[in-house]
Protein backbone atom coordinates (compact mmCIF):
# COMPACT_ATOMS: atom_id res chain seq x y z
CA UNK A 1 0.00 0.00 0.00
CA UNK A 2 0.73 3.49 -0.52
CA UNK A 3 0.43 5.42 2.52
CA UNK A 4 0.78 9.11 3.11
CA UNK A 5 3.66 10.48 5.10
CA UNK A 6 3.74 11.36 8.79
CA UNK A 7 4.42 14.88 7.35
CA UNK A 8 1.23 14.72 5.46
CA UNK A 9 -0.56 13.08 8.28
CA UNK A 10 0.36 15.87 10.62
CA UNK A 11 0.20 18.61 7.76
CA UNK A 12 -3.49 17.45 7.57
CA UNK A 13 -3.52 17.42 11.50
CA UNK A 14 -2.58 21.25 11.57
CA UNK A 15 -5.41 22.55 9.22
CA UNK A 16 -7.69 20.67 11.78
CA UNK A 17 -8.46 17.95 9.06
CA UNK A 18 -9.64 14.61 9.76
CA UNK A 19 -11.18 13.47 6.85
CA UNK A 20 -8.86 12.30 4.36
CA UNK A 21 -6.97 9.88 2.45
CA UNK A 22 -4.70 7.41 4.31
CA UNK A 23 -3.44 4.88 1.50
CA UNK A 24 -3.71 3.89 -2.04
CA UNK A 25 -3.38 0.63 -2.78
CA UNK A 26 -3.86 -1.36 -6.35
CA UNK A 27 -7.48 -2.89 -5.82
CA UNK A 28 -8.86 -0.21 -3.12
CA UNK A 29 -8.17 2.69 -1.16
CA UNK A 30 -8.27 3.51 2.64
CA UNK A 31 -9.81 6.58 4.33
CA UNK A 32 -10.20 8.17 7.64
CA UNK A 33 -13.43 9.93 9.43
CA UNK A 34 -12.61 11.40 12.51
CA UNK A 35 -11.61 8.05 14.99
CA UNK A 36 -12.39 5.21 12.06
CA UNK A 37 -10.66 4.18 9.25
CA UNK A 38 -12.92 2.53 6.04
CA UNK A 39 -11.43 0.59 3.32
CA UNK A 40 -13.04 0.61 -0.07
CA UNK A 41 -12.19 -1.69 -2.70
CA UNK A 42 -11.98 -5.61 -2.82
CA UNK A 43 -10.84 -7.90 0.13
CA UNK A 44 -9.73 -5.74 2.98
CA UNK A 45 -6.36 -5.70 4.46
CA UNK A 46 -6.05 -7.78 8.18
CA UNK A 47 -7.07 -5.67 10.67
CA UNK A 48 -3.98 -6.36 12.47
CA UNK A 49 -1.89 -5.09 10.04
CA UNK A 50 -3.59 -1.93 9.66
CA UNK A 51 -3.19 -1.53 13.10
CA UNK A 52 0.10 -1.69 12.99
CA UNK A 53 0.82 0.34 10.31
CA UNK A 54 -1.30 3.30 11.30
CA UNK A 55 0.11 2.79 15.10
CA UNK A 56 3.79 2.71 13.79
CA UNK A 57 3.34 5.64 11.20
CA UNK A 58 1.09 8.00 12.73
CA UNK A 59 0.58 7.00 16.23
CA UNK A 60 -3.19 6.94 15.55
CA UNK A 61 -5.28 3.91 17.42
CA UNK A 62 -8.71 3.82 15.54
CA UNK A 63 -11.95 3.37 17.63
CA UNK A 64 -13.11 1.39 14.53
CA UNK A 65 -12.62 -0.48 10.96
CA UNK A 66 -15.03 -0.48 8.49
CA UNK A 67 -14.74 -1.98 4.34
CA UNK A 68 -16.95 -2.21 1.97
CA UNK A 69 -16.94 -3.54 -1.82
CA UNK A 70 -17.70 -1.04 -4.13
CA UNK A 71 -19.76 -1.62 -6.84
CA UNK A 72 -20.30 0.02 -10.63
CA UNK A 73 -23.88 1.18 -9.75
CA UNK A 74 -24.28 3.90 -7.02
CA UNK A 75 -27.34 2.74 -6.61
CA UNK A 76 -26.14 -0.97 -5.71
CA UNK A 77 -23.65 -0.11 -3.04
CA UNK A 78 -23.92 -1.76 0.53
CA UNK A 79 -23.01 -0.06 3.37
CA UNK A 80 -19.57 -0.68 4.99
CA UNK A 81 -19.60 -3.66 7.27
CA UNK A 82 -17.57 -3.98 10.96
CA UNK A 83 -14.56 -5.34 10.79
CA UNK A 84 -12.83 -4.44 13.99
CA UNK A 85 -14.33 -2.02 17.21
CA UNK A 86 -17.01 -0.23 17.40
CA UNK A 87 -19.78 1.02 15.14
CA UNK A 88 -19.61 4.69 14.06
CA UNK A 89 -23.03 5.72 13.14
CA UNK A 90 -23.20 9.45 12.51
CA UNK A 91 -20.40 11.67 13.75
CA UNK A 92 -18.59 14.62 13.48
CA UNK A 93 -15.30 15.22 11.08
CA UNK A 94 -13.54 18.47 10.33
CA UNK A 95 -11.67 19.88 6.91
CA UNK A 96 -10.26 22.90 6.90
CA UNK A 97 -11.59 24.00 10.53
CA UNK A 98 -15.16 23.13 9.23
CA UNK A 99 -16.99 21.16 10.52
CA UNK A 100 -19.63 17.70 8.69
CA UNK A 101 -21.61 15.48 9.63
CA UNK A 102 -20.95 12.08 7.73
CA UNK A 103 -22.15 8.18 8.49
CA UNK A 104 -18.51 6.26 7.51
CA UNK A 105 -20.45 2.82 7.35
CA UNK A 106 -22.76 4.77 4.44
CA UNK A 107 -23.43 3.20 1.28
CA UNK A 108 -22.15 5.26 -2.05
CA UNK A 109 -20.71 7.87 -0.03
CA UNK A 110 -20.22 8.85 3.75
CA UNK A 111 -21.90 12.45 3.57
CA UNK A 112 -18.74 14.15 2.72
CA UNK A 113 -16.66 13.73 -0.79
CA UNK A 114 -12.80 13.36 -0.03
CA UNK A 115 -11.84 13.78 -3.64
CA UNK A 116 -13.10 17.81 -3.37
CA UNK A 117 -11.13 18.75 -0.61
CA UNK A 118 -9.42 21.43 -3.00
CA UNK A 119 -12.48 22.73 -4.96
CA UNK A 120 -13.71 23.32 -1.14
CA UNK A 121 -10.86 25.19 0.21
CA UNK A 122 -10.81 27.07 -3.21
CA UNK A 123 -14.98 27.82 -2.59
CA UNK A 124 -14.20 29.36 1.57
CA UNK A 125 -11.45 31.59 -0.15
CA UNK A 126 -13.50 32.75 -2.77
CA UNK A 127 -14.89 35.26 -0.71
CA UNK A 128 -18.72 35.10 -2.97
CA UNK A 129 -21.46 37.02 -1.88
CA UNK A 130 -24.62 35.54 -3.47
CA UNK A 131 -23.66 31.20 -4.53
CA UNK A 132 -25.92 28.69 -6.06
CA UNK A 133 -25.32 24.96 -4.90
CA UNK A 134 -26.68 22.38 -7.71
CA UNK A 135 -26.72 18.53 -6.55
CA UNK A 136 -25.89 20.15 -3.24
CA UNK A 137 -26.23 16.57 -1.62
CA UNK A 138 -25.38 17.29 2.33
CA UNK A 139 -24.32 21.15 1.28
CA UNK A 140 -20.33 21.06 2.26
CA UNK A 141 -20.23 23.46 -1.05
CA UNK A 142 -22.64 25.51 0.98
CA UNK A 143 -21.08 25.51 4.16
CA UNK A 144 -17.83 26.45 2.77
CA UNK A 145 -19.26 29.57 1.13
CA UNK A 146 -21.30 30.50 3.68
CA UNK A 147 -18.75 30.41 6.47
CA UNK A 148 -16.95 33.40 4.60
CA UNK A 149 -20.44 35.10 4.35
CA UNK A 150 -22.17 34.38 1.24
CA UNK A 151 -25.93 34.22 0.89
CA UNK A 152 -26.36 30.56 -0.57
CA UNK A 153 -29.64 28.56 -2.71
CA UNK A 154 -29.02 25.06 -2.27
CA UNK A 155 -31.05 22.88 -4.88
CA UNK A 156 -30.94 18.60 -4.76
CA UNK A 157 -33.91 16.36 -4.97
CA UNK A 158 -33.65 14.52 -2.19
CA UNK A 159 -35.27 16.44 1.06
CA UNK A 160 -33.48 14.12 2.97
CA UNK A 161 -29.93 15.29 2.25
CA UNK A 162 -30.77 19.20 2.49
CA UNK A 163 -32.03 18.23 6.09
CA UNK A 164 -27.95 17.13 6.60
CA UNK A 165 -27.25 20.31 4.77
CA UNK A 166 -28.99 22.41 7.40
CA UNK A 167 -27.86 20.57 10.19
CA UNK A 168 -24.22 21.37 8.90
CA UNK A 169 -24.42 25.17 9.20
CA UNK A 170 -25.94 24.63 12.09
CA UNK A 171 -22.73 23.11 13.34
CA UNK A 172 -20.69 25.56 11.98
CA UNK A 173 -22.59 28.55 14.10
CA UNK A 174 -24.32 29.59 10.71
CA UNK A 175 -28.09 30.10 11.03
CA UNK A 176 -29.80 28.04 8.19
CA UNK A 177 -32.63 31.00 8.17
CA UNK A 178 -30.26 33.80 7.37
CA UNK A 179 -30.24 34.30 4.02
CA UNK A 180 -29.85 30.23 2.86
CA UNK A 181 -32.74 28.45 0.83
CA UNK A 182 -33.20 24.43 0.75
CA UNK A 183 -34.97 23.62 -2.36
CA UNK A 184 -36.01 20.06 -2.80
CA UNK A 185 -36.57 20.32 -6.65
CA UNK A 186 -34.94 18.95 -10.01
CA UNK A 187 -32.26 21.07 -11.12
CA UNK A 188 -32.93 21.03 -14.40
CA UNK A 189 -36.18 23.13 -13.34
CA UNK A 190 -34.99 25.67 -10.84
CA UNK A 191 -32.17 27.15 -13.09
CA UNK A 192 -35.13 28.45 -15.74
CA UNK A 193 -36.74 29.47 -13.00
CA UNK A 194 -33.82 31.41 -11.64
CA UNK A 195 -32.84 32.86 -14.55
CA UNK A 196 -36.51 34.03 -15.57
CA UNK A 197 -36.83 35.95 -12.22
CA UNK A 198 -33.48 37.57 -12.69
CA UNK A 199 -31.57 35.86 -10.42
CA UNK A 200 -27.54 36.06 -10.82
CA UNK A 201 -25.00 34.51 -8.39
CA UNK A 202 -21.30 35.27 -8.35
CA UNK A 203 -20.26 31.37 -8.00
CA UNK A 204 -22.21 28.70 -8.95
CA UNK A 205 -21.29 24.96 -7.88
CA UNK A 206 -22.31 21.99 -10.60
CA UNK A 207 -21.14 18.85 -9.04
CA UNK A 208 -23.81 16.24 -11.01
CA UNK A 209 -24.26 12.68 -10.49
CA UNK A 210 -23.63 10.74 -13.69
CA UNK A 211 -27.14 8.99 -13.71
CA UNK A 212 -30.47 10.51 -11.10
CA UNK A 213 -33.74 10.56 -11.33
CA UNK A 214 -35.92 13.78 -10.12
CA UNK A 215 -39.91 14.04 -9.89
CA UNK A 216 -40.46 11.60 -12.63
CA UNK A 217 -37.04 12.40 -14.81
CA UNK A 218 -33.94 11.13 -15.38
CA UNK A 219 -30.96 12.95 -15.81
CA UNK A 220 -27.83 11.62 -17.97
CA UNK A 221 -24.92 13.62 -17.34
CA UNK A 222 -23.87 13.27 -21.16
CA UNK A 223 -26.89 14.66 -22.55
CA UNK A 224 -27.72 17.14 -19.66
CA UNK A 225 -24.90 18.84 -18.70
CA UNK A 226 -23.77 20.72 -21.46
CA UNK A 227 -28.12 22.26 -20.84
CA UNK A 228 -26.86 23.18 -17.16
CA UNK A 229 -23.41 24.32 -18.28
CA UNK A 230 -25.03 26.71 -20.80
CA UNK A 231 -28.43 28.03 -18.58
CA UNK A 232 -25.67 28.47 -15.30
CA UNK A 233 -23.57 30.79 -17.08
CA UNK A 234 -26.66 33.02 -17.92
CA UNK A 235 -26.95 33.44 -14.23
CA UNK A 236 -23.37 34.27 -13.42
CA UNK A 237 -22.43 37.94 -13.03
CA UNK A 238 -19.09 39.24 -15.16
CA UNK A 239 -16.54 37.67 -13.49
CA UNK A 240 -18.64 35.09 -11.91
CA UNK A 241 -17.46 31.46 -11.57
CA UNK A 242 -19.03 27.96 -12.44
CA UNK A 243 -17.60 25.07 -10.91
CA UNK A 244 -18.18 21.87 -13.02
CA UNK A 245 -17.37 18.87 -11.57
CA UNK A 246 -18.34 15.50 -12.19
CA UNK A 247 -17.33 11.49 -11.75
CA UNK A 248 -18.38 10.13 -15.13
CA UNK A 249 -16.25 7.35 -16.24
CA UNK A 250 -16.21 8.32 -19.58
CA UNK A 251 -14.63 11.63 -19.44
CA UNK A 252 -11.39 12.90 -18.88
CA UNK A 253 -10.54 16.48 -17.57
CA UNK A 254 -10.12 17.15 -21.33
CA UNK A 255 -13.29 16.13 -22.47
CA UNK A 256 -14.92 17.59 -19.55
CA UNK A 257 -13.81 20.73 -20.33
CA UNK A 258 -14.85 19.98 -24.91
CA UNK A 259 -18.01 19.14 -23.55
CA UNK A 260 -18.59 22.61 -21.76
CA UNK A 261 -16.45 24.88 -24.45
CA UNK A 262 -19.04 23.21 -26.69
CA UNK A 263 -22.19 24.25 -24.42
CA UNK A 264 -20.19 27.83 -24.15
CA UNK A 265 -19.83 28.40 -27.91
CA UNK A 266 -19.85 32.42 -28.42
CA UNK A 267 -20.26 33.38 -24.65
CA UNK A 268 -16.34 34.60 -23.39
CA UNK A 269 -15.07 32.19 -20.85
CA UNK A 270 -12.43 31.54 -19.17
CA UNK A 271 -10.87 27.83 -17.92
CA UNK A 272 -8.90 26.97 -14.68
CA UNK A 273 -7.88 23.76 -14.10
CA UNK A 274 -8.58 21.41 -10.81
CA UNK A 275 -6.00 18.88 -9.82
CA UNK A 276 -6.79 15.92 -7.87
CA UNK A 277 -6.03 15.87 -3.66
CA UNK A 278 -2.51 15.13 -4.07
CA UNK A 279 -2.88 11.80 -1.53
CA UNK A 280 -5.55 10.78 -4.02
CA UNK A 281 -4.37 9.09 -7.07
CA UNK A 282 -7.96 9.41 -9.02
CA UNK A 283 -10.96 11.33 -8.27
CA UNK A 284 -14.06 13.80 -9.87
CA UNK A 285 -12.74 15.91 -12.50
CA UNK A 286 -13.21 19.91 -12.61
CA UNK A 287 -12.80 23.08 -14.24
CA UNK A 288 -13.30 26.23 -12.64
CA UNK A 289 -14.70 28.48 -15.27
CA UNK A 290 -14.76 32.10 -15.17
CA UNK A 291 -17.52 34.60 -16.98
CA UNK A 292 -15.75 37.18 -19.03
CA UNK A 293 -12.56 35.21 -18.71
CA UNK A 294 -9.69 35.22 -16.79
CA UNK A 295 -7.98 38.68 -17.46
């Protein structure tokens, strides 16, 4: 396995992160929330290894160890079993001095996405005033642009998950009520209806799944978001960003960024690149791009 250094480990430490990457390895990957670790990928290490590694390397003694088997379907993916200790349930974990709520034995995903630690970081020093969240899922987007300030909309069909989203700037000392809407709703329907009441934003986060359904429709990131791509950047103001981000298999950061040049064809715009989490060998691709350019 491919572990990250103590350096690292302590580098994360001093940013009060505890959410991240611990170790790549050829047929998984191993992460840490808070006190547990959670291995993803095919048959999970021994326990008592991993206890000795992360004991020799870090110092770090895990309350628990968790692994599940990932599978190509979101929709088909198991929540983590037990290995070793005890069971997490939902807790607390912190990135970048913020605070999330996540459930490490989750199925497709633990609350929190460790592969956009950097598009995070990049939204809290941003500084935006007015941000629109799309396929907000638990809202860490949100949080992150709201702890510097910004009045925030964000939109994601399942009630559910906006509930989480509350609950985390409510953790983070940020009234939900001040300024921040929840809408329950299919994207593809509240960014018409933001744009025909004259809405504009100064960032806007796209971060689609690659296959959802939403009152009744289903939404294929190949055919829809080159719509979003092209009705978002209606509502940016000049020099307003769009973050595009996505995890479909098909596309590279290259094509990623054809497919929205494409949906951007005679509108000035401006590309940034995203790298991956450097302890993270793969990950959602992104482009950060910029109304009016970057000059």
């Amino acid at each position: 396995m491919d572990w990250i250094s103590p350096a690292q480990w302590t580098a994360f430490a001093d940013k009060h992160t505890n959410a991240h990457r611990v170790a790549n390895a050829k047929d998984g990957w191993l992460d840490r929330y808070g006190d547990w670790i959670l291995w993803s990928g095919s048959k999970p290490p021994r326990v008592e290894m991993l206890r000795d590694e992360l004991s020799a390397r870090y110092g770090f003694a895990p309350r628990g160890y968790l692994a599940r088997e990932l599978v190509r379907k979101a929709s088909d993916q198991k929540p983590a079993a037990l290995i070793a200790g005890e069971e997490p349930g939902e807790i607390t974990v912190q990135e970048n001095g913020l605070s999330y709520l996540v459930e490490p034995a989750g199925g497709y995903s633990s609350g929190l996405f460790l592969d956009q630690r950097l598009n995070r970081q990049w939204v809290t020093g941003l500084g935006a005033r007015h941000m629109l969240n799309l396929f907000a899922y638990t809202c860490s987007f949100t949080v992150c642009a709201a702890s510097t300030g910004a009045k925030t909309c964000s939109v994601d069909a399942a009630k559910r998950v906006l509930g989480t989203g509350r609950r985390n700037l409510e953790l983070n000392g940020i009234d939900p009520a001040d300024g921040h809407r929840f809408l329950a709703d299919d994207a593809m329907k509240v960014v018409p209806r933001l744009r025909k009441r004259g809405e504009i934003f100064d960032l806007i986060v796209l971060d689609p799944p690659t296959f959802g359904r939403a009152d009744g429709r289903v939404f294929r990131i190949e055919k829809d978001l080159p719509v979003l791509v092209r009705d978002c950047f209606d509502l940016l103001e000049p020099g307003g960003w769009l973050l595009v981000s996505c995890n479909y298999a098909e596309w590279d950061a290259k094509e990623l960024r054809n497919e929205c040049e494409s949906a951007l064809t005679g509108m000035k715009a401006g590309f940034q690149p995203v790298e991956f989490p450097p302890e993270m060998f793969r990950g959602a691709v992104s482009w950060r791009i910029r109304a009016g350019g970057l000059g």
